[in-house]
Structures are given as structure tokens and as C-alpha cells.
N, C-alpha and C. Protein backbone atom coordinates (compact mmCIF):
# COMPACT_ATOMS: atom_id res chain seq x y z
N UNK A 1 128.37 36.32 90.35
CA UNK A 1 128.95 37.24 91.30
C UNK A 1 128.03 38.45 91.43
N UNK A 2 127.55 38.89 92.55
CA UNK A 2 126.91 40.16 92.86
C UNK A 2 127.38 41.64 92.35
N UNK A 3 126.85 42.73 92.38
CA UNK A 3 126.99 44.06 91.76
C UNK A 3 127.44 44.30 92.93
N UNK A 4 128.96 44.73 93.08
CA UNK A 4 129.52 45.78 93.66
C UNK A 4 128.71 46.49 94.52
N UNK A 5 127.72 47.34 93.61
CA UNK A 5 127.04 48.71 94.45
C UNK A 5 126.14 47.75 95.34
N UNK A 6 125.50 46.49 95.24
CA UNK A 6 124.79 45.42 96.15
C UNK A 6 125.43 45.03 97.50
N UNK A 7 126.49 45.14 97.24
CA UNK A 7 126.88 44.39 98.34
C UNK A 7 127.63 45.66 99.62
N UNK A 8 127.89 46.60 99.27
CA UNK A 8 128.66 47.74 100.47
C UNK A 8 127.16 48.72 100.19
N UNK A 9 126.89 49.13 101.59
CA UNK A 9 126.33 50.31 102.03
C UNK A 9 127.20 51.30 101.78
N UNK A 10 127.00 52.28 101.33
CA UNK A 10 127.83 53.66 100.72
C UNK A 10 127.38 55.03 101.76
N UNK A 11 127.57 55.51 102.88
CA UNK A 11 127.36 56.46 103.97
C UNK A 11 128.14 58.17 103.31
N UNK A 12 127.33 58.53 102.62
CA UNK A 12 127.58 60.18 101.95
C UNK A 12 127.84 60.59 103.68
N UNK A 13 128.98 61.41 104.09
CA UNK A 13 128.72 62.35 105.30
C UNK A 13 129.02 63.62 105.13
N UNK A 14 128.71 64.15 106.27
CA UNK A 14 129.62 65.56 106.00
C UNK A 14 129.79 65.77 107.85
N UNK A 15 130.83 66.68 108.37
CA UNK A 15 130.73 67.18 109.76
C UNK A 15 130.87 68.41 109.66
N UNK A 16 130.35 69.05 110.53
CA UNK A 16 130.79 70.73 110.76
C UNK A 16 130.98 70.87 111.86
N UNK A 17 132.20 71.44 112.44
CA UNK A 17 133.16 70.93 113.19
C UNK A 17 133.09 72.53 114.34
N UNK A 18 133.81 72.88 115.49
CA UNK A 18 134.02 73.81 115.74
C UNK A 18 135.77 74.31 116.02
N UNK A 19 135.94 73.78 114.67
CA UNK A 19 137.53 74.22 114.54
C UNK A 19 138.31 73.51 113.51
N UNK A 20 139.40 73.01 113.41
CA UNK A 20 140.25 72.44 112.42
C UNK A 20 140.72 71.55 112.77
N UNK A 21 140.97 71.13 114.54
CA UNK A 21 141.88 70.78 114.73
C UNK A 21 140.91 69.08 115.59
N UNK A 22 140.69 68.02 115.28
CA UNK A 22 140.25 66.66 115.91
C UNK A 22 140.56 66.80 117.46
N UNK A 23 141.19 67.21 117.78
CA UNK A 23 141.98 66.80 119.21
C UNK A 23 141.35 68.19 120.02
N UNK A 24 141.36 69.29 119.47
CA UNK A 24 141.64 70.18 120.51
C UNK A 24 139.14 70.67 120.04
N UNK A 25 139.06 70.64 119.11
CA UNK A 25 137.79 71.16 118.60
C UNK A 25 136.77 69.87 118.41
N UNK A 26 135.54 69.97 118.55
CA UNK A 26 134.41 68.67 118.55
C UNK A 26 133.43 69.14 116.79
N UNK A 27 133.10 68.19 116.88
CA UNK A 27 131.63 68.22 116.06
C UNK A 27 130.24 68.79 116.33
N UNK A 28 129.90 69.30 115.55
CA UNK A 28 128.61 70.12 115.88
C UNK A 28 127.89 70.01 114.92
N UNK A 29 127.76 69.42 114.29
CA UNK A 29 126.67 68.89 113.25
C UNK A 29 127.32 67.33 112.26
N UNK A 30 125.86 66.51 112.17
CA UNK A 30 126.51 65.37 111.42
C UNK A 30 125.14 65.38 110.03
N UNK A 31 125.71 65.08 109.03
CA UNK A 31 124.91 64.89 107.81
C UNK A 31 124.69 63.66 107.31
N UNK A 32 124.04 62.74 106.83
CA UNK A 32 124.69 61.52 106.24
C UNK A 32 123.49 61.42 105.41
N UNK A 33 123.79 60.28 104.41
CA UNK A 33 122.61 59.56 103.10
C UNK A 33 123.06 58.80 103.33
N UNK A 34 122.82 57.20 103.45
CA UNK A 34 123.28 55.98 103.72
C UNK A 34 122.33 55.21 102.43
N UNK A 35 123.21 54.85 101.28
CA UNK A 35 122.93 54.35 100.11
C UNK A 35 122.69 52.95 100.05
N UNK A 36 122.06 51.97 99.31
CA UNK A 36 122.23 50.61 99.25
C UNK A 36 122.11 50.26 98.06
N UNK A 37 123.29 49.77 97.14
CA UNK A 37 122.77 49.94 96.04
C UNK A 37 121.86 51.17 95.08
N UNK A 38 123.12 52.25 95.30
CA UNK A 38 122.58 53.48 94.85
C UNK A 38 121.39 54.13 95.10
N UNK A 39 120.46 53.96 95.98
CA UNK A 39 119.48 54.03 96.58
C UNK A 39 119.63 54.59 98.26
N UNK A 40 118.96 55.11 98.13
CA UNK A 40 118.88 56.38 99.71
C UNK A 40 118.05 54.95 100.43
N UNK A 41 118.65 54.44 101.37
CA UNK A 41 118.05 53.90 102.34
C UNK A 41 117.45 54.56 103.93
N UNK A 42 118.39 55.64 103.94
CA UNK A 42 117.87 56.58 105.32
C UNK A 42 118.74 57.76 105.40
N UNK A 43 118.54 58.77 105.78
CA UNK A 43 119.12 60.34 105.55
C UNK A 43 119.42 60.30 107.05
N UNK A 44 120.24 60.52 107.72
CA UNK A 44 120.39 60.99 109.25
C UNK A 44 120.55 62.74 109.45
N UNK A 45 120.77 62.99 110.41
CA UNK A 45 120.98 64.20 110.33
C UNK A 45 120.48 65.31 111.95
N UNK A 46 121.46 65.73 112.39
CA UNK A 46 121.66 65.95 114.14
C UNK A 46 123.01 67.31 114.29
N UNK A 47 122.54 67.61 114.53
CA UNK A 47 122.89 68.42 115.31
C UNK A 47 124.17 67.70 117.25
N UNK A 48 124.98 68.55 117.32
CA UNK A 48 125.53 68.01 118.65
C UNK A 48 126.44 68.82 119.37
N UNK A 49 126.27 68.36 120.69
CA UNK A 49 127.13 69.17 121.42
C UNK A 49 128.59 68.33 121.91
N UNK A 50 129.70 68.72 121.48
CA UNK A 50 131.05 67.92 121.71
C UNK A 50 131.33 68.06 123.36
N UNK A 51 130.79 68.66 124.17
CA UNK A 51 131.29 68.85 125.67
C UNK A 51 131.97 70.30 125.76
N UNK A 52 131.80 70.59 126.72
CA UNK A 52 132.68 72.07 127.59
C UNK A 52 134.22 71.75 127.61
N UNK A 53 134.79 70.36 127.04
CA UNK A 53 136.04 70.48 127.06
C UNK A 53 136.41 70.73 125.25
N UNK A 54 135.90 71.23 124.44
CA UNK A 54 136.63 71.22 123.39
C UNK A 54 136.01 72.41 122.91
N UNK A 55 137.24 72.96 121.96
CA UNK A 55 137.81 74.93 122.18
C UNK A 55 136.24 75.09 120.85
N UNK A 56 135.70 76.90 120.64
CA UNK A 56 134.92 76.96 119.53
C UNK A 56 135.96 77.72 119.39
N UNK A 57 135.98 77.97 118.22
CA UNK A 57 136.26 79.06 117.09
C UNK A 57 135.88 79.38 116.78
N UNK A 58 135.51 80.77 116.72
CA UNK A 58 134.58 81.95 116.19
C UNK A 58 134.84 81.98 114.48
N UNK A 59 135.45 81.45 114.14
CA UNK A 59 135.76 81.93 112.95
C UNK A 59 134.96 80.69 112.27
N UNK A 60 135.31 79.59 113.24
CA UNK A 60 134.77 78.07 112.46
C UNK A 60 132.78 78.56 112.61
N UNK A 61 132.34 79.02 113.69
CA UNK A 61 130.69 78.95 113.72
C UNK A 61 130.57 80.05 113.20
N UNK A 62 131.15 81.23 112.14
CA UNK A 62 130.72 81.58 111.14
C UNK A 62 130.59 81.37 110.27
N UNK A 63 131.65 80.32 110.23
CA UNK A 63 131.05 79.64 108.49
C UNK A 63 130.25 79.11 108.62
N UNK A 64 130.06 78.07 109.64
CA UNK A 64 129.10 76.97 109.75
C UNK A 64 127.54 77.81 110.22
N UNK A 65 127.48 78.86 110.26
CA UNK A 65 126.72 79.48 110.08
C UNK A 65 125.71 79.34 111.94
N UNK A 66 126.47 78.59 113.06
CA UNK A 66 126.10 77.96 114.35
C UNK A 66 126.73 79.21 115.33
N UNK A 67 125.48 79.19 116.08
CA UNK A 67 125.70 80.24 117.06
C UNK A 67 126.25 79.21 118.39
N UNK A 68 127.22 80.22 119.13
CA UNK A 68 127.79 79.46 120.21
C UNK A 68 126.81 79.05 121.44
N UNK A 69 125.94 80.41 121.51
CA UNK A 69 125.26 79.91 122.29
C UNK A 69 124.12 78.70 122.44
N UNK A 70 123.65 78.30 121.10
CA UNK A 70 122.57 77.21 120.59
C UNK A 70 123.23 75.80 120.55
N UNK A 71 124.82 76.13 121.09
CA UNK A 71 124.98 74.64 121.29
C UNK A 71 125.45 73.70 122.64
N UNK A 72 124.67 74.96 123.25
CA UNK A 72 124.18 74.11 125.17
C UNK A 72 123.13 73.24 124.74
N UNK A 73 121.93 73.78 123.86
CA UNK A 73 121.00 73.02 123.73
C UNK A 73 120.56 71.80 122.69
N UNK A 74 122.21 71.47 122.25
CA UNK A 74 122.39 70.18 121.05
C UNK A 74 122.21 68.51 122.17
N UNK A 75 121.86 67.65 121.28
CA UNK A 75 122.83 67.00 122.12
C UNK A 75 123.35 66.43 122.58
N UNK A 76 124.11 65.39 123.00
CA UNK A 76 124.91 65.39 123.59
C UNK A 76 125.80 64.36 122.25
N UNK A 77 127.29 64.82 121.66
CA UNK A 77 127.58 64.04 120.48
C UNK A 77 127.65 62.92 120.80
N UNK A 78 128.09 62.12 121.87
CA UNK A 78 128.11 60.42 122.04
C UNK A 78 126.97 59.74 121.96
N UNK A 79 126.11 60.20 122.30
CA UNK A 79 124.40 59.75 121.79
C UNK A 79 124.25 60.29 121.00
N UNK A 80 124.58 61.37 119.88
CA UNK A 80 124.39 61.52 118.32
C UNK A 80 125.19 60.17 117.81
N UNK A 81 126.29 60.13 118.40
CA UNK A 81 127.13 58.85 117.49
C UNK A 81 126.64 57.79 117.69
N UNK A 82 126.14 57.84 118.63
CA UNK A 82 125.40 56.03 118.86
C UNK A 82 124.78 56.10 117.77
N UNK A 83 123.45 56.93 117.67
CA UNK A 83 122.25 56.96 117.05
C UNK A 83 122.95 56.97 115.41
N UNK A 84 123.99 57.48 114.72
CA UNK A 84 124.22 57.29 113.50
C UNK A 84 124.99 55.95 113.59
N UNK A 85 125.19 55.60 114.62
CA UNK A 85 126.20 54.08 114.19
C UNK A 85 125.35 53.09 114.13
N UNK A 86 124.55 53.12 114.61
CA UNK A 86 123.43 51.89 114.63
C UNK A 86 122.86 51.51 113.24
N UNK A 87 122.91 52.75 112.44
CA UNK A 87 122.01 52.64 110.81
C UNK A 87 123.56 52.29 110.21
N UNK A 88 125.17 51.82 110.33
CA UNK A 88 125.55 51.44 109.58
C UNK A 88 126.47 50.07 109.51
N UNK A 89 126.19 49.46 108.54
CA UNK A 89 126.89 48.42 108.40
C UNK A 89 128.34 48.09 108.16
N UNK A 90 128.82 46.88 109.14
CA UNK A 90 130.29 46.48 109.34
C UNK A 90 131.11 47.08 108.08
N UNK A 91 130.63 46.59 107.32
CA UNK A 91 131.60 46.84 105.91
C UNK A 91 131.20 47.84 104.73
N UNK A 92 130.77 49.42 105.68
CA UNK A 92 130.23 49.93 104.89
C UNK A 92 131.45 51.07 104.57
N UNK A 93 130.94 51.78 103.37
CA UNK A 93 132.11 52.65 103.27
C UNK A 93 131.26 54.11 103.06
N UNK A 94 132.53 54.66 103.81
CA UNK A 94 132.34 56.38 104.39
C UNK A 94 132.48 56.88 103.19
N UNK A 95 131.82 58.04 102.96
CA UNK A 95 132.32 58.78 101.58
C UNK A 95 131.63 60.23 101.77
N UNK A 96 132.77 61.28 100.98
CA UNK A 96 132.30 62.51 101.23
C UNK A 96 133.67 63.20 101.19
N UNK A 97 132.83 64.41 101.03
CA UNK A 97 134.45 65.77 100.24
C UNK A 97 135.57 65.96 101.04
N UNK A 98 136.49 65.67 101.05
CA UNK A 98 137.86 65.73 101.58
C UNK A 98 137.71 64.83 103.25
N UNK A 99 136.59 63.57 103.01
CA UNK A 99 136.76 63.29 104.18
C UNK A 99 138.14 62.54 104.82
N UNK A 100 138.81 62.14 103.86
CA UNK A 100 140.36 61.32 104.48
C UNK A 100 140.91 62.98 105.15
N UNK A 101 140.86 63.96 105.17
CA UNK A 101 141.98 64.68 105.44
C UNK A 101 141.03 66.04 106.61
N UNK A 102 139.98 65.76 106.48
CA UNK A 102 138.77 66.32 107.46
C UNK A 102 138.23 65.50 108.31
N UNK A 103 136.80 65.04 107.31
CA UNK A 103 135.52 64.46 108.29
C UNK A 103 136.37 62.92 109.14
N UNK A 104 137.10 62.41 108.39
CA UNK A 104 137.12 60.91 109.21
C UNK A 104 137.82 61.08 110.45
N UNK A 105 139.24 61.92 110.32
CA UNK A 105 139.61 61.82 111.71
C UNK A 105 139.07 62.62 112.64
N UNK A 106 137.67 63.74 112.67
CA UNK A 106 137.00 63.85 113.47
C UNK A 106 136.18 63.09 113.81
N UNK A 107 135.59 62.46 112.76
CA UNK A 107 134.64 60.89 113.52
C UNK A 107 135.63 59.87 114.18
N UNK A 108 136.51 59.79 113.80
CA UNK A 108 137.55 58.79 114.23
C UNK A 108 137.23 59.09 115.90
N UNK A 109 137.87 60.52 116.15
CA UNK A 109 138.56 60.83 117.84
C UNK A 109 137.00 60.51 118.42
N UNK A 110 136.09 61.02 117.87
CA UNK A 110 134.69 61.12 118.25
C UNK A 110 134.23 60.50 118.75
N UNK A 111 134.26 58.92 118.16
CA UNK A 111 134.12 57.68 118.08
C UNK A 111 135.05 56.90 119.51
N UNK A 112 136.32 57.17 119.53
CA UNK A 112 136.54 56.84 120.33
C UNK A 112 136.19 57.64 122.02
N UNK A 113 136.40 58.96 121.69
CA UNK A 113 136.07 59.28 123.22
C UNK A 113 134.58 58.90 123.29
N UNK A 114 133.78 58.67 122.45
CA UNK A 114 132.70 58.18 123.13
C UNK A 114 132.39 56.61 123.04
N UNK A 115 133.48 55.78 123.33
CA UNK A 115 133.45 54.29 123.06
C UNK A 115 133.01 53.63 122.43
N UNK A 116 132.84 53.88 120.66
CA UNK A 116 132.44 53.47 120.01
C UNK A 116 133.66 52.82 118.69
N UNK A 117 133.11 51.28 118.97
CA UNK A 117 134.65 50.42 117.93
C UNK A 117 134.51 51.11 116.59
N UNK A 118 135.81 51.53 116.10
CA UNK A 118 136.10 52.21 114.87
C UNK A 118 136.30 50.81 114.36
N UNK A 119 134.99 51.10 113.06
CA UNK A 119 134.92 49.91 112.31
C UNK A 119 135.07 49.89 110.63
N UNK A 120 135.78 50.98 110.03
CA UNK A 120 136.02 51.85 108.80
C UNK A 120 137.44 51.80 108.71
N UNK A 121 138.59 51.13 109.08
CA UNK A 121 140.00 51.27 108.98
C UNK A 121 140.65 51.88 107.53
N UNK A 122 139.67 51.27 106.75
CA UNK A 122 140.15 51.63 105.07
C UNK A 122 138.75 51.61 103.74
N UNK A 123 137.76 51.59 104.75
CA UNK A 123 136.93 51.59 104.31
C UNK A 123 136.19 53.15 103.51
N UNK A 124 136.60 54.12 102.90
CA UNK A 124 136.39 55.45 102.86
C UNK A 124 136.42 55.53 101.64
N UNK A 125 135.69 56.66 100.33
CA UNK A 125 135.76 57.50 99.64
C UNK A 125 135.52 58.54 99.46
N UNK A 126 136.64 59.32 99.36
CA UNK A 126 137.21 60.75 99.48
C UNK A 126 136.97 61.48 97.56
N UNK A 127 135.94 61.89 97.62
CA UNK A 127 135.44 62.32 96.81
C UNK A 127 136.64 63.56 96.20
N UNK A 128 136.61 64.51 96.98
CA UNK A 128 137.62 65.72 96.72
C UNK A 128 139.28 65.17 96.01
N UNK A 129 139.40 63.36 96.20
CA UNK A 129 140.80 63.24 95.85
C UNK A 129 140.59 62.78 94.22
N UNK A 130 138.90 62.16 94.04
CA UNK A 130 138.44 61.43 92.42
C UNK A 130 138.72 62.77 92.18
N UNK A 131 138.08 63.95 92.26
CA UNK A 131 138.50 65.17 91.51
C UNK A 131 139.59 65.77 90.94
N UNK A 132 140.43 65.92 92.55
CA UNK A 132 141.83 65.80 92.22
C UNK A 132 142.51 65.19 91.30
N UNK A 133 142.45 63.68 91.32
CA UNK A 133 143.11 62.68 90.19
C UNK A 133 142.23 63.43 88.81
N UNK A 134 141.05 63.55 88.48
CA UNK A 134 140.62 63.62 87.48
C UNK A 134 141.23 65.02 86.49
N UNK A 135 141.56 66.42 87.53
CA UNK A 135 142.11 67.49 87.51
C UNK A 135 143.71 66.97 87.04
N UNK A 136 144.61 66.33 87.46
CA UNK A 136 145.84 65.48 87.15
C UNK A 136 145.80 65.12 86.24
N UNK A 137 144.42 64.07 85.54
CA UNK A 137 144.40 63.26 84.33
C UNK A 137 144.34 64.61 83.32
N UNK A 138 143.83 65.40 83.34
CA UNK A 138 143.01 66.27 82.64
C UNK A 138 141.72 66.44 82.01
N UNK A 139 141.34 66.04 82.60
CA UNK A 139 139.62 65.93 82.55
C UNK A 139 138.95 66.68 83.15
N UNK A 140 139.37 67.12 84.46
CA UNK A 140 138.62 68.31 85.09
C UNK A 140 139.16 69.77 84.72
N UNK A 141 139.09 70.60 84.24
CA UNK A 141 139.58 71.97 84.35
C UNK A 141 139.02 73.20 85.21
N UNK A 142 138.56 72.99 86.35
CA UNK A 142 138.21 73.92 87.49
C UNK A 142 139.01 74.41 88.01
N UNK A 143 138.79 75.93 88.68
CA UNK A 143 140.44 76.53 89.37
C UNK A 143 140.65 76.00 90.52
N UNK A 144 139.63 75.79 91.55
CA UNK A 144 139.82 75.29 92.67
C UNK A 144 139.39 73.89 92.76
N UNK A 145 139.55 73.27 94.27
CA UNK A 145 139.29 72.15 94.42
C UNK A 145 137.90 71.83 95.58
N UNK A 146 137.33 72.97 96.24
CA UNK A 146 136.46 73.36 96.82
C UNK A 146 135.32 72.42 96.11
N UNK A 147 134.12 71.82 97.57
CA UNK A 147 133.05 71.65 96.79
C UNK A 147 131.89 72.45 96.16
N UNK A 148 131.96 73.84 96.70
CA UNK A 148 130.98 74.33 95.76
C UNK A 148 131.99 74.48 94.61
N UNK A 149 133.11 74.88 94.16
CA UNK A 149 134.04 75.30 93.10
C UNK A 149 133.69 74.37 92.14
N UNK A 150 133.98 72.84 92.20
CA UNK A 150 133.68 71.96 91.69
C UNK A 150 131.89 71.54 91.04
N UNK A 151 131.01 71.35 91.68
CA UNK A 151 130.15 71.27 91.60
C UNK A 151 129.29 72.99 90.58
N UNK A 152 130.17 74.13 90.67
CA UNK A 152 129.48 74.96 89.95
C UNK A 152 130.42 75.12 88.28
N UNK A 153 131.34 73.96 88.13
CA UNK A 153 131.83 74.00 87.12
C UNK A 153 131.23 73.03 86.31
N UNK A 154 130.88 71.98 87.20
CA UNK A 154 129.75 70.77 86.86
C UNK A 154 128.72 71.30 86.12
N UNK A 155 128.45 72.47 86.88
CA UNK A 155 127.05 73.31 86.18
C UNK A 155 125.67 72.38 87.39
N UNK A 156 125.95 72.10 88.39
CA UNK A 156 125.45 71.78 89.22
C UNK A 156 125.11 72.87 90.66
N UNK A 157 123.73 73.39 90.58
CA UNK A 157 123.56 74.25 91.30
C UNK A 157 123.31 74.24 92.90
N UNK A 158 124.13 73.98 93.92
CA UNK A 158 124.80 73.80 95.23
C UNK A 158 123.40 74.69 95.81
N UNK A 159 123.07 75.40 95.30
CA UNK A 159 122.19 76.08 96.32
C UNK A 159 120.51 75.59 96.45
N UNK A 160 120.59 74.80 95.64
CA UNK A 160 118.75 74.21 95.78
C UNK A 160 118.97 72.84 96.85
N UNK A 161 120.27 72.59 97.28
CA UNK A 161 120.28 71.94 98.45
C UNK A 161 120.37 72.35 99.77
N UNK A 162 120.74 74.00 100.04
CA UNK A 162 120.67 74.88 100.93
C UNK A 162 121.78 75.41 101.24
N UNK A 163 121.93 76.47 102.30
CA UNK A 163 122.97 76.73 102.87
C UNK A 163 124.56 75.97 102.49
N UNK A 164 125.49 76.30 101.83
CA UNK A 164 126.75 75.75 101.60
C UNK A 164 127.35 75.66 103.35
N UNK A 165 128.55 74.41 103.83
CA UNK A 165 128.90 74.45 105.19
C UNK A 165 127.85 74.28 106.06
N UNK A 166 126.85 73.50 105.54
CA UNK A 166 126.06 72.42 106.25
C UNK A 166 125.76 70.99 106.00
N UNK A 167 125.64 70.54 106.92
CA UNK A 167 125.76 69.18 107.19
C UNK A 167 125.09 68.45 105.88
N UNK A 168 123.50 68.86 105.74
CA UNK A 168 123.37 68.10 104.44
C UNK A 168 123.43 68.94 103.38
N UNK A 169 122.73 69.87 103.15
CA UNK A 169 123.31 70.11 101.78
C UNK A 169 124.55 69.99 101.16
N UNK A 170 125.47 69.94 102.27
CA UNK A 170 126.87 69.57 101.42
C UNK A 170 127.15 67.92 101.04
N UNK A 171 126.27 67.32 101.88
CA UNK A 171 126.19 65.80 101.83
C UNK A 171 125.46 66.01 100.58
N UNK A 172 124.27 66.35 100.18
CA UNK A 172 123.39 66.26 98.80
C UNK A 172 124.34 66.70 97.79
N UNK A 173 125.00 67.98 97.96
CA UNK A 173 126.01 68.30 97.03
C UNK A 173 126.99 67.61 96.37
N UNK A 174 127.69 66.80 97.49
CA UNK A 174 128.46 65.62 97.59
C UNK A 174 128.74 64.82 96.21
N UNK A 175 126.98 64.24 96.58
CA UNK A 175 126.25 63.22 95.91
C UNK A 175 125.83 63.51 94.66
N UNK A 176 125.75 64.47 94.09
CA UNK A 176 125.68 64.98 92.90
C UNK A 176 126.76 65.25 92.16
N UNK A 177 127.64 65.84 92.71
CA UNK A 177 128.84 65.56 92.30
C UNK A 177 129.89 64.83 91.63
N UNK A 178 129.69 63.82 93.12
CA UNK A 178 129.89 62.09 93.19
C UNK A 178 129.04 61.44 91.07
N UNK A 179 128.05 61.45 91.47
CA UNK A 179 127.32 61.26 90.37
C UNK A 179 127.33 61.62 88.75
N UNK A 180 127.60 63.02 89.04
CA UNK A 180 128.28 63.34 87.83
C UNK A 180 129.43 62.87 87.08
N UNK A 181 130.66 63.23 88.45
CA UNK A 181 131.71 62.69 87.67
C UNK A 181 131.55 61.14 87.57
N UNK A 182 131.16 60.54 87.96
CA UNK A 182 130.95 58.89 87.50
C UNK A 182 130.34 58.75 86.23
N UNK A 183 129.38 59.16 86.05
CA UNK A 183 128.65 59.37 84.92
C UNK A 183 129.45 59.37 83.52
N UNK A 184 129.76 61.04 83.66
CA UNK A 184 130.89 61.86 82.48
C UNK A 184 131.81 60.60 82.12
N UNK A 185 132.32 59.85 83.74
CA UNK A 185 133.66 59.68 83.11
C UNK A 185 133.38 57.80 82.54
N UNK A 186 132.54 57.30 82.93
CA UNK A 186 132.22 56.22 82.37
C UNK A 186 131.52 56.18 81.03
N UNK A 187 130.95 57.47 80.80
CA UNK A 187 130.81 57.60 79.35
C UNK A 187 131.82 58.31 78.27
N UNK A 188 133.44 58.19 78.87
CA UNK A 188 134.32 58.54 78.20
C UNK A 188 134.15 60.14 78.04
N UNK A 189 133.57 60.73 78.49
CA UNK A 189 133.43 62.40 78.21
C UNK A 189 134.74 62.80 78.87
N UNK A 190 134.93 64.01 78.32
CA UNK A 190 136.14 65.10 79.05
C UNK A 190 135.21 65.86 79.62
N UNK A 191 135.75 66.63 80.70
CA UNK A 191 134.76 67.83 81.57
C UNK A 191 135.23 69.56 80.61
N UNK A 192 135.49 69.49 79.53
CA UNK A 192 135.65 70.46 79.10
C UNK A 192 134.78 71.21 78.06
N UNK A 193 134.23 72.17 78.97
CA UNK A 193 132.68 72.67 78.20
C UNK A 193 133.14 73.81 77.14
């Protein structure tokens, strides 16, 4: 029987969004590492413009650190989504920090207004929820559930991947993360330093 990590492509993402809300706000940046067998097979990474029909939030392109006006000249997100759907495979799985309850159902709507078959139904790991459970078990003792929060309790330093609330460094962050706690917890360690 084959190794698990052999057989699914593993897609680290991240989105930075211009709002909270899938329906009413678009995407404006996409991040990804597309793994094969634990191995970086290709990094994507774009920039996009969601259309003149979906709202910004000033509050959202300060975090994300995106000026309103620099995103006439993104572009256009349905040809960003083509171009990241093409590098992934049928049965690959999405993964990345709170993406069940963030990133997917903005790729989800994304995906569809720009006619592209949603091919991930249950295919996802939601990194922010292994934490969670691990925080439950008692193994994690961090105050928050945030990915830099997490990752600087790790003792994992978020900033030699860049800017926090961008597309990749939070994808690299992710992944280190991701890594750690797999690590710790398959070698029976507690996270209590």
C-alpha cells in the first residue's frame, strides 16, 4: 500500500480578502505551496481584482496592508483562478489557517462566479481546528488561537516569512506550524515549555 503523503497533493493557501463577508466582498490576493509528498512542487502566488461589483472595506485593506487604488491594476480574479486551478489535482486537499470557516468559502463563491467546477467538497485541512483540538486535549497552552499567536508560542518566528496578513507568508507560516505540531505530537511531546 502507498504512503498517504504519496498519493494526495496537499495545497497550503491563504486569501486576503476585501472584507468578511464571501457574498458581498472578493479576493485580492491568493497564496499557495502545492506539496507532493511533503515536498514543494510549485508556490503560486497573484495578486487579483474581484470586479467593481464587490464592496472594499477600509478596515479589511489595512490589514491586508492593499491600497484601494492598486487594485484597478490586479488582475482580473477569474483568470487568477483559472491559472491556480490548473496546478491542482482532482483529489487534492486544501489546507491552511481557519480555512473551513474563511479561505474555502471565499474560493468556493469565487470559483463559482467564475465557472470553475468546485472539486474539494470535503477535501480540506483546517489547520487552526488541529490547534484547537490540541488546545482541548491539553497539549497546546497558548492564549489565543491566531496564527501568528500560535506559531510565536511554537517559538517559530512569523516574521522571516514577511509581512503577517499576506498571502504567502502566512501560507509559509502555515506550514511551519502545520509541521511543528505534527512533529511534537508524533513524538509524544506536550507543547509545554
Amino acid at each position: 500500500m502507498a504512503n498517504r503523503d504519496e498519493e494526495y497533493q496537499v495545497v497550503y493557501f491563504d486569501l486576503e480578502t476585501s472584507g468578511l463577508d464571501p457574498v458581498e466582498n472578493g479576493i485580492l490576493e491568493i497564496g499557495a505551496v502545492i506539496q507532493k509528498a511533503g515536498v514543494k512542487v510549485r508556490r503560486f502566488e497573484s495578486f487579483a481584482n474581484p470586479g467593481p461589483t464587490k464592496e472594499y472595506n477600509p478596515k479589511a485593506l489595512e490589514v491586508n496592508n492593499i491600497e484601494l487604488e492598486s487594485i484597478a491594476g490586479f488582475r482580473d480574479l477569474a483568470e487568477v483562478l483559472r491559472d491556480f486551478d490548473q496546478y491542482i489535482e482532482d483529489r487534492a486537499v486544501l489546507a491552511g489557517w481557519n480555512v473551513g470557516g474563511f479561505d474555502i468559502p471565499f474560493l468556493k463563491a469565487a470559483y463559482k462566479a467564475a465557472d470553475i467546477k468546485w472539486r474539494f467538497h470535503y477535501h480540506y485541512l483546517d489547520i487552526m481546528v488541529v490547534a484547537n483540538w490540541l488546545k482541548w486535549a491539553g497539549k497546546l497552552h497558548c492564549r489565543g488561537l491566531s496564527l501568528q499567536a500560535v506559531a510565536k508560542y511554537l517559538e517559530i518566528d512569523a516574521s522571516q516569512f514577511g509581512e503577517a496578513h499576506r498571502a504567502m507568508p502566512d501560507v509559509w507560516t502555515t506550514i511551519a506550524v502545520s509541521q511543528r505540531l505534527k512533529e511534537d505530537n508524533l513524538e509524544g511531546r506536550s507543547f509545554k515549555f
